[in-house]
Protein backbone atom coordinates (compact mmCIF):
# COMPACT_ATOMS: atom_id res chain seq x y z
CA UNK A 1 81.80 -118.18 -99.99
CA UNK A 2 79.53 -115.54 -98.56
CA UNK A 3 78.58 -111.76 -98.79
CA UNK A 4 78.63 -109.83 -95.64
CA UNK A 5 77.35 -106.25 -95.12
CA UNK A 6 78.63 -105.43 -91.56
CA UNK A 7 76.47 -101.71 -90.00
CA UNK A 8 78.40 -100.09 -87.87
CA UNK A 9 76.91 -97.55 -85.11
CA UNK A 10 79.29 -95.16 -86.79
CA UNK A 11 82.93 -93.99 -88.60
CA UNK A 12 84.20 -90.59 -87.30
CA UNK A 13 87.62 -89.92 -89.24
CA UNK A 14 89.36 -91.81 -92.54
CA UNK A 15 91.87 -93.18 -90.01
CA UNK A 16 88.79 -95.68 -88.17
CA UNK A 17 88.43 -96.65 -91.91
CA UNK A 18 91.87 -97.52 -92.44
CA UNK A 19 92.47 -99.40 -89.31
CA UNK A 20 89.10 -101.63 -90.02
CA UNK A 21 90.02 -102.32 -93.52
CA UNK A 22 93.80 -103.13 -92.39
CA UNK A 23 91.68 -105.85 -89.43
CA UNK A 24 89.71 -107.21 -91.32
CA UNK A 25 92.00 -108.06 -94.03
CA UNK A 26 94.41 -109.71 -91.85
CA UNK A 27 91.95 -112.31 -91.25
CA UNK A 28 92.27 -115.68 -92.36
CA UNK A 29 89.49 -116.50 -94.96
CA UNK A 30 88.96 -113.55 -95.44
CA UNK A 31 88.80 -112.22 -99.61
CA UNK A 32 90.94 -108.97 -99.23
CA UNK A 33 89.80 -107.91 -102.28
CA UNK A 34 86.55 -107.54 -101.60
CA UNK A 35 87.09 -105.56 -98.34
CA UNK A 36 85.53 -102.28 -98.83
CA UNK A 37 84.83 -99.64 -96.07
CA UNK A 38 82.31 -96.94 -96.71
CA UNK A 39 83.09 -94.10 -94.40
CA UNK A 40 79.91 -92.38 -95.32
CA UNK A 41 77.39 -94.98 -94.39
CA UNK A 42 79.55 -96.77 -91.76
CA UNK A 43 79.36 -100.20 -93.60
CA UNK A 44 81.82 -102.80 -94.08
CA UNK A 45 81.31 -105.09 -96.92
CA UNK A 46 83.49 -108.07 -97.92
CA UNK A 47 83.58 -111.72 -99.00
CA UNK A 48 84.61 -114.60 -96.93
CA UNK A 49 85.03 -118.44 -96.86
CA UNK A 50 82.64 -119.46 -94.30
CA UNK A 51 84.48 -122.61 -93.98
CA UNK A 52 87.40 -120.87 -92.60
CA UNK A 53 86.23 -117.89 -90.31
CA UNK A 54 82.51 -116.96 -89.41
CA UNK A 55 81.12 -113.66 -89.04
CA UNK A 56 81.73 -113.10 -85.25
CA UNK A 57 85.22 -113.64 -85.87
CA UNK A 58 84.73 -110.98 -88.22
CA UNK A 59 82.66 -108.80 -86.19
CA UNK A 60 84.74 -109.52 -82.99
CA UNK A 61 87.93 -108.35 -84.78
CA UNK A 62 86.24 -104.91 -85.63
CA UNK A 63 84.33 -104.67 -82.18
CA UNK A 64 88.43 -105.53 -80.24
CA UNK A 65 89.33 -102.12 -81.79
CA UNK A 66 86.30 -100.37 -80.37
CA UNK A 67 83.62 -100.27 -82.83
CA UNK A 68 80.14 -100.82 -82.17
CA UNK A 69 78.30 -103.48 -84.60
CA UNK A 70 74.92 -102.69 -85.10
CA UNK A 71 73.66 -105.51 -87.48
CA UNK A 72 75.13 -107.74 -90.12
CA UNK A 73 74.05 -109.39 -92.91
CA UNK A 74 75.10 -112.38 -94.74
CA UNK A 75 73.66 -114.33 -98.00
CA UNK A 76 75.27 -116.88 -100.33
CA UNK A 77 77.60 -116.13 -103.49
């Protein structure tokens, strides 16, 4: 498993929160209970399996509904 902290260039309204979190937990390999989108620093932070999706998957599901990645960062549970 891994830790990702995913910056984003930025979250206008609840609504781009909700439709990240709802992305990004559809995703295979994906630990939807560590999904957690902070609206006020425009950061997505979850856990994932890296044996089952990498982080561009991740970020290229969140960047397909328009959002801008600006860095990411991963380390080892």
């Amino acid at each position: 498993m891994q830790k990702a902290t995913i910056t984003l260039e930025t979250l206008t309204c609840p609504s781009c929160m909700q439709k990240i979190d709802s992305a990004v937990k559809s995703l295979d390999g994906v630990d939807k209970e560590s999904v957690n989108v902070l609206f006020n620093s425009s950061k997505v932070k979850l856990n994932f399996d890296d044996q089952k999706i990498s982080i561009e998957k991740i970020t290229d599901a969140i960047t397909a509904l328009g959002y801008e990645v600006k860095k990411t960062q991963v380390k080892a549970l």
